[in-house]
PDB file of N, CA and C in Angstrom:
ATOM      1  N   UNK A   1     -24.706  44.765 -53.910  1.00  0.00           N
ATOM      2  CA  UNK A   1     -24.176  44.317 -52.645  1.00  0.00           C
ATOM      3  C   UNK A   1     -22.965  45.167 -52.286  1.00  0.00           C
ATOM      4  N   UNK A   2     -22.353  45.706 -50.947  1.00  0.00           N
ATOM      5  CA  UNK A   2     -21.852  46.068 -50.645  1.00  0.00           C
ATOM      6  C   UNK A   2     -21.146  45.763 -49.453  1.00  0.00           C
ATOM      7  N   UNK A   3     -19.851  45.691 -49.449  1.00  0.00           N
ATOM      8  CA  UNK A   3     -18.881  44.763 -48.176  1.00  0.00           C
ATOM      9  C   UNK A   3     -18.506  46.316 -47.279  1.00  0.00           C
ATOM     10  N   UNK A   4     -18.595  46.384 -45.537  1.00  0.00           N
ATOM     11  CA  UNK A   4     -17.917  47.393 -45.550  1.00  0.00           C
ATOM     12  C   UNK A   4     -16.745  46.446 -45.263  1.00  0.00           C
ATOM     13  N   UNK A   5     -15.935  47.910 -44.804  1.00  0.00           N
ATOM     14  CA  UNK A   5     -14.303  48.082 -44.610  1.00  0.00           C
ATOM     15  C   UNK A   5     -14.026  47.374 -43.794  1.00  0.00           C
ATOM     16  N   UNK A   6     -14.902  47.170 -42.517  1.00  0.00           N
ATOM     17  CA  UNK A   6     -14.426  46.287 -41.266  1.00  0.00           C
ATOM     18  C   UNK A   6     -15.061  44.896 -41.282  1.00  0.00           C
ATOM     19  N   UNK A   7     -16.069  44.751 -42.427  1.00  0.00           N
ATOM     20  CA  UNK A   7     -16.562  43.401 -43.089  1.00  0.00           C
ATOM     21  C   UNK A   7     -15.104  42.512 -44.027  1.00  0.00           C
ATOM     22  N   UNK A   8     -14.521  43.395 -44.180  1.00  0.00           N
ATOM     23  CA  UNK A   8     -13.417  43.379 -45.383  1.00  0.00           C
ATOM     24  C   UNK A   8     -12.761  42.032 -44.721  1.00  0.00           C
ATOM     25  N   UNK A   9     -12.292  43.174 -43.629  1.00  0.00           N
ATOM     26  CA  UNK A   9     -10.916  43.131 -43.011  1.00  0.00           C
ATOM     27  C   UNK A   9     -11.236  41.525 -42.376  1.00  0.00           C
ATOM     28  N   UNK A  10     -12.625  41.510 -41.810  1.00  0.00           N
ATOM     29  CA  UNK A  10     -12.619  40.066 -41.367  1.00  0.00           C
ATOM     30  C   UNK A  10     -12.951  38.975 -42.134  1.00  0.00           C
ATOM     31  N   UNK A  11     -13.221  39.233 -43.483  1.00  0.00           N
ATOM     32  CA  UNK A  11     -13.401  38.210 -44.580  1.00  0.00           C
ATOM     33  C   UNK A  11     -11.856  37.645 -45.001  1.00  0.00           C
ATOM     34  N   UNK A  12     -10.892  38.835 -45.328  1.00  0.00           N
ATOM     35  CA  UNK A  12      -9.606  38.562 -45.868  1.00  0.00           C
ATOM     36  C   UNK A  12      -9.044  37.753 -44.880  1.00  0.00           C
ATOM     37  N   UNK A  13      -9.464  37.809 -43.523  1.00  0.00           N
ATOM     38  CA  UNK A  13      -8.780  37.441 -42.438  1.00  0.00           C
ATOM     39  C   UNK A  13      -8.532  35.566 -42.204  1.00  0.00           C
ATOM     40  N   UNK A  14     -10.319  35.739 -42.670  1.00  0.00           N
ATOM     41  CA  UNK A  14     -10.989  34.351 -43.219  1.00  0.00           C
ATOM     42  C   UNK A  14     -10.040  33.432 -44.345  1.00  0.00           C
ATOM     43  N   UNK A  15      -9.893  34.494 -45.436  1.00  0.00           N
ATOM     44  CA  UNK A  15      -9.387  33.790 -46.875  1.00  0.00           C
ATOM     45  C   UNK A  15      -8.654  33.324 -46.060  1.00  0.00           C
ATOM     46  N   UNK A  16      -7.348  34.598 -45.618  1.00  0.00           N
ATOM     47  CA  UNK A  16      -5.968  33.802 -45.576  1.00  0.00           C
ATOM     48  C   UNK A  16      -5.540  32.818 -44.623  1.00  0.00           C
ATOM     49  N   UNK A  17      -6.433  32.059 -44.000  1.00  0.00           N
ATOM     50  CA  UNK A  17      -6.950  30.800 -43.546  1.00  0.00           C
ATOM     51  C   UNK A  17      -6.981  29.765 -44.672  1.00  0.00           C
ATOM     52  N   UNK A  18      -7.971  30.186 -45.124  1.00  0.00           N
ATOM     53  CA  UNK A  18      -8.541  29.320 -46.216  1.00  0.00           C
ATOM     54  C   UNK A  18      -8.136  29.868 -47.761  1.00  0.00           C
ATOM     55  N   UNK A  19      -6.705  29.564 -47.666  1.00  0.00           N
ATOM     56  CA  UNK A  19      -5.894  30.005 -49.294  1.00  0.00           C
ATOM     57  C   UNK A  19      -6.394  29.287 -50.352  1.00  0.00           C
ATOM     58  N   UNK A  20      -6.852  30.070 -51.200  1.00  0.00           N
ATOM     59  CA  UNK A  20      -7.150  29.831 -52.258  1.00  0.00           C
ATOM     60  C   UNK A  20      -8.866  29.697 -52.566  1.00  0.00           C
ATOM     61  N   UNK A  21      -9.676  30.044 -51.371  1.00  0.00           N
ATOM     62  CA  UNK A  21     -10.530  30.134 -51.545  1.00  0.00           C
ATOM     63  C   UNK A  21     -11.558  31.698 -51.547  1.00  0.00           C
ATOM     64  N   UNK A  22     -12.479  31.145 -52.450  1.00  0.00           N
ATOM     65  CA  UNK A  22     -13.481  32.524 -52.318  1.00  0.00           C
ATOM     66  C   UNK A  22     -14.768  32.560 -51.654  1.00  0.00           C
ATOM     67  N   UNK A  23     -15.533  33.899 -51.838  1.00  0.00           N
ATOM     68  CA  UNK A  23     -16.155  34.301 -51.183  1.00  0.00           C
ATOM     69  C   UNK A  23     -17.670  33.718 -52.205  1.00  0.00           C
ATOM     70  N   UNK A  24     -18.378  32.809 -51.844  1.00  0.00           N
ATOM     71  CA  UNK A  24     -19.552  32.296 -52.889  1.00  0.00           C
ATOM     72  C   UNK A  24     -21.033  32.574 -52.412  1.00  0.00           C
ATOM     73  N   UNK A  25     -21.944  33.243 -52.783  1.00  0.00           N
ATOM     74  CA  UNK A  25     -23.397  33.639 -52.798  1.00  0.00           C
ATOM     75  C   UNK A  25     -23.744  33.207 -53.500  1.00  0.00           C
ATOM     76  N   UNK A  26     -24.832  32.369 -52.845  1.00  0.00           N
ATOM     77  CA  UNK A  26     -26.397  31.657 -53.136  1.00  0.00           C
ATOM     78  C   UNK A  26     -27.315  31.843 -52.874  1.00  0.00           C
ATOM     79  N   UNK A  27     -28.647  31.140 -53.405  1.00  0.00           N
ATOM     80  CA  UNK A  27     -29.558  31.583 -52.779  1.00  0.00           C
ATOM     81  C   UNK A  27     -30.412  30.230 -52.222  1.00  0.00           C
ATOM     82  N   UNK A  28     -30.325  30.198 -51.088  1.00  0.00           N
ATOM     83  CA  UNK A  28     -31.241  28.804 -50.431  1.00  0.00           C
ATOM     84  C   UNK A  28     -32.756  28.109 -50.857  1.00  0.00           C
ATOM     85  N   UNK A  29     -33.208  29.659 -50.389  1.00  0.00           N
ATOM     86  CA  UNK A  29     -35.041  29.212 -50.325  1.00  0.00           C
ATOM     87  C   UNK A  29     -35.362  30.657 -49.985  1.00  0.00           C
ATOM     88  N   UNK A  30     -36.700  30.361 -49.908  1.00  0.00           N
ATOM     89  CA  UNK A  30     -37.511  31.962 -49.644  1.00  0.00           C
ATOM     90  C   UNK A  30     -38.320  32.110 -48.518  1.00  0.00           C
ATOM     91  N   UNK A  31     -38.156  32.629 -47.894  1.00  0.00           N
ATOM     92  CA  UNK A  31     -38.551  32.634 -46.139  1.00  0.00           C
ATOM     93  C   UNK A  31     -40.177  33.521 -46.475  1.00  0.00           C
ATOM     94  N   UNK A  32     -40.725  34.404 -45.594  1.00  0.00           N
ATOM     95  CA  UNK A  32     -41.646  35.106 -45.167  1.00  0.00           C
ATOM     96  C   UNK A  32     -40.803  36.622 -45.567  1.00  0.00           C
ATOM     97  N   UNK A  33     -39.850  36.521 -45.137  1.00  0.00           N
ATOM     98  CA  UNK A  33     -38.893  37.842 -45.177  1.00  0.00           C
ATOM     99  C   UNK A  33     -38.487  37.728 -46.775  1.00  0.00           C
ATOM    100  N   UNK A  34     -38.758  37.167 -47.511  1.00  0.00           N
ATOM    101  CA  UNK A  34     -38.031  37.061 -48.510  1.00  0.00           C
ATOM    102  C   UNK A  34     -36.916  36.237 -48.641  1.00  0.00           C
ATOM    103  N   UNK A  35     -36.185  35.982 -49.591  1.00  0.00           N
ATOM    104  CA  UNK A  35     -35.144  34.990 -49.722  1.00  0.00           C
ATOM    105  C   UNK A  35     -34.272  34.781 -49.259  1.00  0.00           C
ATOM    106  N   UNK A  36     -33.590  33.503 -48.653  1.00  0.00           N
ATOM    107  CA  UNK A  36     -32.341  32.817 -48.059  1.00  0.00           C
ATOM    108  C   UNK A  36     -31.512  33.000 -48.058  1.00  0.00           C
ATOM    109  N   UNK A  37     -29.997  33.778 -47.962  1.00  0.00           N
ATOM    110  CA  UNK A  37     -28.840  33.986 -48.888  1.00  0.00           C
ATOM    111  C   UNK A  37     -27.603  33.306 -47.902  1.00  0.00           C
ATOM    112  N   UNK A  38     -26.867  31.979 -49.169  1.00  0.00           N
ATOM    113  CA  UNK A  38     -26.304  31.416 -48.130  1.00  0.00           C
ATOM    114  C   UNK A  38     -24.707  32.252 -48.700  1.00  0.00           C
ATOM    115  N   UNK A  39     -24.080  32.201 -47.565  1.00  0.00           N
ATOM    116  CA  UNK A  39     -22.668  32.653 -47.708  1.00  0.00           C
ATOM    117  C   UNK A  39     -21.063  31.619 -47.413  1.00  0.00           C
ATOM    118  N   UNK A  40     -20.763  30.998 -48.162  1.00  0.00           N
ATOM    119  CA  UNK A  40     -19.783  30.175 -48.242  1.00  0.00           C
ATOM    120  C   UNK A  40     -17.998  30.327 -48.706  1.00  0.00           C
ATOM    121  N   UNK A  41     -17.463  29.829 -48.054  1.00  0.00           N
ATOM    122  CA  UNK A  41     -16.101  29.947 -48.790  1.00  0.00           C
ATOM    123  C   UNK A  41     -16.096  28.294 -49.894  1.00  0.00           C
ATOM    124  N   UNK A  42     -15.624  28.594 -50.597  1.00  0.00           N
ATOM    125  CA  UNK A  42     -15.578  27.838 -51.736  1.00  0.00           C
ATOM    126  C   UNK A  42     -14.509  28.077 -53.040  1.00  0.00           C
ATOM    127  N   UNK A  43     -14.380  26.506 -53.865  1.00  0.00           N
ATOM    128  CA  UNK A  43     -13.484  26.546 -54.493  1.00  0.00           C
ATOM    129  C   UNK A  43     -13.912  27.713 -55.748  1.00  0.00           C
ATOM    130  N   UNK A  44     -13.040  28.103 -56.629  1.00  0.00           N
ATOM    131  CA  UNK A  44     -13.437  28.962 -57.844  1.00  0.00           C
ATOM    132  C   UNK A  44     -13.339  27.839 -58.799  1.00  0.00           C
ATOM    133  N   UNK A  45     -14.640  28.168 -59.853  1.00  0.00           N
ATOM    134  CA  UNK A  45     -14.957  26.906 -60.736  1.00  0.00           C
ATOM    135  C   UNK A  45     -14.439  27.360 -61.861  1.00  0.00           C
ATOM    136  N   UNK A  46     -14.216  26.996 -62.485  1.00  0.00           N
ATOM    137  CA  UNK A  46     -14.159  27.595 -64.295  1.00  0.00           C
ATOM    138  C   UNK A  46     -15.001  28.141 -64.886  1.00  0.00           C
ATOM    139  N   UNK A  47     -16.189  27.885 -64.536  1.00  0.00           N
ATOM    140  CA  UNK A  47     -17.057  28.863 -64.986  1.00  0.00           C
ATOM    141  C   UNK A  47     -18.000  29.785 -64.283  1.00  0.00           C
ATOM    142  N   UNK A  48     -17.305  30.234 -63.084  1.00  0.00           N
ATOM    143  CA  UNK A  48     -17.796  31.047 -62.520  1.00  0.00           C
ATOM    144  C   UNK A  48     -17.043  32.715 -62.983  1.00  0.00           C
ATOM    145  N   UNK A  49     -18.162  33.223 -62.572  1.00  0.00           N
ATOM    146  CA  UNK A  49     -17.753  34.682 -63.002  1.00  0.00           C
ATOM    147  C   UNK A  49     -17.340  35.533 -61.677  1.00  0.00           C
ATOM    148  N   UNK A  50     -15.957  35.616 -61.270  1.00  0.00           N
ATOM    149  CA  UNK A  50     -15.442  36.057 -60.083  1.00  0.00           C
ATOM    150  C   UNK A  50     -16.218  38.208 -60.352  1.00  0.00           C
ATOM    151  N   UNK A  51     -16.457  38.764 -58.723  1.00  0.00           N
ATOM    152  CA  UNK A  51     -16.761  40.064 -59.179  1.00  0.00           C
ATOM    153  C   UNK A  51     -15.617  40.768 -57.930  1.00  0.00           C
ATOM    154  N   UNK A  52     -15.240  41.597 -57.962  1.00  0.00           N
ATOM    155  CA  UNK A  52     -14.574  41.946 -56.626  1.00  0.00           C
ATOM    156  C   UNK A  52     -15.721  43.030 -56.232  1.00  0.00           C
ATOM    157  N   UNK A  53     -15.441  42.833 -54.886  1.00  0.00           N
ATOM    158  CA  UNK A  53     -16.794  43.857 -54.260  1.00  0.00           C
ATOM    159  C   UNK A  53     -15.267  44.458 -52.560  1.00  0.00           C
ATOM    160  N   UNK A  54     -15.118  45.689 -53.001  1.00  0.00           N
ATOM    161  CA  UNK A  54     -14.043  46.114 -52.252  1.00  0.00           C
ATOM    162  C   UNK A  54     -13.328  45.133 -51.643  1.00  0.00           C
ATOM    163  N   UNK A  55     -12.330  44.800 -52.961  1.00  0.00           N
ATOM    164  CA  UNK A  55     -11.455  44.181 -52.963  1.00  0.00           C
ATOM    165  C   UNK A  55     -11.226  42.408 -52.661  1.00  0.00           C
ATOM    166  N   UNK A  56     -12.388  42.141 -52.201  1.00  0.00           N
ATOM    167  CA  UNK A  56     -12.972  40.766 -51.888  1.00  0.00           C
ATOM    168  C   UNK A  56     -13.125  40.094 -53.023  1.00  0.00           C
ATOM    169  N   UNK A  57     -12.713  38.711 -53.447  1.00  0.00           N
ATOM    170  CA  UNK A  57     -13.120  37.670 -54.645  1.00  0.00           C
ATOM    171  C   UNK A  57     -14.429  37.413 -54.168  1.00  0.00           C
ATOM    172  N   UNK A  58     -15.715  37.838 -54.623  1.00  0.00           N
ATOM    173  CA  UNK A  58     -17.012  36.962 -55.147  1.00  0.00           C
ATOM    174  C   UNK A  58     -17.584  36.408 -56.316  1.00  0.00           C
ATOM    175  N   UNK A  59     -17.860  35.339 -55.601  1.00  0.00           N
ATOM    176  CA  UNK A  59     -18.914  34.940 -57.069  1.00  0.00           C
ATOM    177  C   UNK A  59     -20.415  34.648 -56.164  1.00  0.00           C
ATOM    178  N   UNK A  60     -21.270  35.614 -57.094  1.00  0.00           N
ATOM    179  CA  UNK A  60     -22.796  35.430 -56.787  1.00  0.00           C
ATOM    180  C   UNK A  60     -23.455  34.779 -57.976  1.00  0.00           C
ATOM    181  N   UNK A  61     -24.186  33.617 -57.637  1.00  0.00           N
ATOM    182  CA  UNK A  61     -24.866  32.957 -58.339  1.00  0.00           C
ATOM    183  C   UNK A  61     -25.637  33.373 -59.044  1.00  0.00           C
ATOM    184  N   UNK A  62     -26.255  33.433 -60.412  1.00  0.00           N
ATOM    185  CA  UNK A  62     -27.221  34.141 -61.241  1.00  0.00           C
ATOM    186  C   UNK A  62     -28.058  34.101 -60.589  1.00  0.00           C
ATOM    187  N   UNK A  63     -28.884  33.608 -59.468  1.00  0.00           N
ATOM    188  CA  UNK A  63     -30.473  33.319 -58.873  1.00  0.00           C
ATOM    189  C   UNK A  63     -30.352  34.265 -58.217  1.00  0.00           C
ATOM    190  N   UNK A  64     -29.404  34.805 -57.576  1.00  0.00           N
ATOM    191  CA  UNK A  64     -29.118  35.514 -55.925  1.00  0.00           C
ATOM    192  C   UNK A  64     -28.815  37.317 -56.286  1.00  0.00           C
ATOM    193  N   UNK A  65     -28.162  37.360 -57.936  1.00  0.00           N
ATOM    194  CA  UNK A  65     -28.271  38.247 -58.280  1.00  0.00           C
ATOM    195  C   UNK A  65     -29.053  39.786 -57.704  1.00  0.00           C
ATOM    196  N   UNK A  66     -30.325  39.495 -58.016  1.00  0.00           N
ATOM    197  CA  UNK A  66     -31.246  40.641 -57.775  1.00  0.00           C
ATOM    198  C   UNK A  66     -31.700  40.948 -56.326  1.00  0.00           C
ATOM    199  N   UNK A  67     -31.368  39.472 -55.349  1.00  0.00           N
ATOM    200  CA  UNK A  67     -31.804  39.649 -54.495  1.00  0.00           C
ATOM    201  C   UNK A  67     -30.570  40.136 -53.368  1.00  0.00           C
ATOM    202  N   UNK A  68     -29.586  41.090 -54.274  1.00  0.00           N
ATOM    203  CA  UNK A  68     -28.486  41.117 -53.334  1.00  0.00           C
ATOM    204  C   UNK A  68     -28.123  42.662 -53.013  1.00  0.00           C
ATOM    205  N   UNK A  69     -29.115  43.686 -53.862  1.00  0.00           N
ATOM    206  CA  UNK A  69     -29.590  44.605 -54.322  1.00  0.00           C
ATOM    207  C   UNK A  69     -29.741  45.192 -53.640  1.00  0.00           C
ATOM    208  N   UNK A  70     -29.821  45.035 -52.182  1.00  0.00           N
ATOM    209  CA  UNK A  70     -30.044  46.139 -50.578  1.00  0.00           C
ATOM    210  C   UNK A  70     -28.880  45.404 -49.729  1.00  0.00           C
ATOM    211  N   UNK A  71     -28.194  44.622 -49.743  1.00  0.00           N
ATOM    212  CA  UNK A  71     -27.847  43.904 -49.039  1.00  0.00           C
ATOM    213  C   UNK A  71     -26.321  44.323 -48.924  1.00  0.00           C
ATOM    214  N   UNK A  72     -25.827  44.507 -47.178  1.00  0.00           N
ATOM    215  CA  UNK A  72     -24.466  45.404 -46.474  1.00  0.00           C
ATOM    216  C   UNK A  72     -23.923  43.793 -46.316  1.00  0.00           C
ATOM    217  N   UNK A  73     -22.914  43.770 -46.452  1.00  0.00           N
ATOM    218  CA  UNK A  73     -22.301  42.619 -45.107  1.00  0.00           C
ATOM    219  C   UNK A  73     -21.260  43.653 -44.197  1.00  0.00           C
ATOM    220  N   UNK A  74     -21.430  43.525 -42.987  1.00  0.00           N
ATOM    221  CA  UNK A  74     -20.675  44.359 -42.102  1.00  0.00           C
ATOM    222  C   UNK A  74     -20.285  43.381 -40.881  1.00  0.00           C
ATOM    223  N   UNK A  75     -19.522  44.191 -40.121  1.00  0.00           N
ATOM    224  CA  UNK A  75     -19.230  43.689 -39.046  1.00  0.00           C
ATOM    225  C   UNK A  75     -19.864  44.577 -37.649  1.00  0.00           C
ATOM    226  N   UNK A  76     -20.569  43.458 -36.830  1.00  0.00           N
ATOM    227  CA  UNK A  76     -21.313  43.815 -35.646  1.00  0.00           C
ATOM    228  C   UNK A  76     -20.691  43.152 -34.240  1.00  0.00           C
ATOM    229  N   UNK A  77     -19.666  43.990 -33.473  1.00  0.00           N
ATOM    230  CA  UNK A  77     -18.485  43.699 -32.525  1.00  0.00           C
ATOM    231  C   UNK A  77     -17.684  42.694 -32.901  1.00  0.00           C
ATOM    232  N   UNK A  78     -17.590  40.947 -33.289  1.00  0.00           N
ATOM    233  CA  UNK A  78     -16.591  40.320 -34.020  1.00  0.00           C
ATOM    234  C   UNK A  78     -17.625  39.593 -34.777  1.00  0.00           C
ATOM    235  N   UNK A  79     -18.766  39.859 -35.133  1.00  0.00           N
ATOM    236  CA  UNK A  79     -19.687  38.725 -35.538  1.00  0.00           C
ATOM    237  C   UNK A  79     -20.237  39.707 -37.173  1.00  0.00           C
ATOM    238  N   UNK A  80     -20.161  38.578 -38.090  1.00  0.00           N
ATOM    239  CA  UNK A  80     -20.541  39.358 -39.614  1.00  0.00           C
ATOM    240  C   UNK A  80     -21.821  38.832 -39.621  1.00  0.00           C
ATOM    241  N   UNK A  81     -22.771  40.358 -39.719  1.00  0.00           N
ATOM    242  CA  UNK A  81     -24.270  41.049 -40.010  1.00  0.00           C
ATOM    243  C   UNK A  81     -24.513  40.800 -41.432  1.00  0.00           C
ATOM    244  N   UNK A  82     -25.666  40.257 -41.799  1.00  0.00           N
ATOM    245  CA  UNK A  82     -26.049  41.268 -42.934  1.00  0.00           C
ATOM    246  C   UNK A  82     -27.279  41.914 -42.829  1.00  0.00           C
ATOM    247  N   UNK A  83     -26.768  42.589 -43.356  1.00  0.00           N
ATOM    248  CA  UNK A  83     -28.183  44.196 -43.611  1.00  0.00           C
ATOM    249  C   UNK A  83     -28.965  44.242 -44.515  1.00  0.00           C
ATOM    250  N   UNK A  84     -29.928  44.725 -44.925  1.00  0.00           N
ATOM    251  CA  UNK A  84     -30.863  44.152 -45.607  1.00  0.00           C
ATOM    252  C   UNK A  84     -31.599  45.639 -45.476  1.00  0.00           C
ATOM    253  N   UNK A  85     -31.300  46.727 -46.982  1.00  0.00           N
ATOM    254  CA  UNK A  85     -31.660  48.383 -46.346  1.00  0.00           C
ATOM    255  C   UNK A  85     -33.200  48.541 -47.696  1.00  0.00           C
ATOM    256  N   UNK A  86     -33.534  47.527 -47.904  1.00  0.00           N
ATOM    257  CA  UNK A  86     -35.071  47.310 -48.280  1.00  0.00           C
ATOM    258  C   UNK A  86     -35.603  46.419 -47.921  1.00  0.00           C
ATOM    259  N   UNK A  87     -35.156  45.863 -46.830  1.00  0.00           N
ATOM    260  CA  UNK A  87     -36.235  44.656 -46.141  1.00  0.00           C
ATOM    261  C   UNK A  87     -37.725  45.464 -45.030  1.00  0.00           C
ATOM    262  N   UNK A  88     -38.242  44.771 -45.468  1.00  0.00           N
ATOM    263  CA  UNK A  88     -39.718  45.129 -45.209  1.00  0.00           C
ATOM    264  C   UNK A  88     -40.477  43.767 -44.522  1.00  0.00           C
ATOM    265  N   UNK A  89     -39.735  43.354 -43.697  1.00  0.00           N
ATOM    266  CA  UNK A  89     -40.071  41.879 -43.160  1.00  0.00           C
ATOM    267  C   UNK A  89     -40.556  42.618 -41.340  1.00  0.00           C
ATOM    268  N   UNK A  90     -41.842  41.901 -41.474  1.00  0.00           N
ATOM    269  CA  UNK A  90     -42.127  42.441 -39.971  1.00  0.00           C
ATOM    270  C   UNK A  90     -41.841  41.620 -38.721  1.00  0.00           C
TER     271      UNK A  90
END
């Protein structure tokens, strides 16, 4: 997975709203397109395994892992995209 720079800027923008919270990936369900991926701010658990992904606190759930593997979060005019650069969904 990969955050850009102007994805960054509006996630941190997010945190420091919401102090003390992180950036949490899941995985919902599995569509036609392939799988669900939900994106939440949330508390940090004790046993989560925080990853920084340019400079961002995540934690991605073991399920969501593999399926995160093509996947941009960016920013598209003020609204956060995600990209998906092996999706093959028609």
């Amino acid at each position: 997975m990969k955050i850009t720079d102007s994805a960054k800027v509006f996630i941190e923008n997010i945190m420091k709203v919401n102090e003390g919270k992180i950036l949490r990936i899941s995985q919902t369900s599995s569509g036609c397109c392939g799988p669900n991926v939900n994106f939440a701010l949330d508390d940090a658990k004790i046993e989560d395994q925080v990853q920084i992904i340019n400079d961002i606190q995540v934690v991605i759930e073991p399920e969501t892992v593999t399926v995160l593997n093509n996947i941009i979060l960016d920013l598209d005019e003020e609204n956060l995209v995600i990209l998906n650069e092996g999706s093959s969904c028609c």
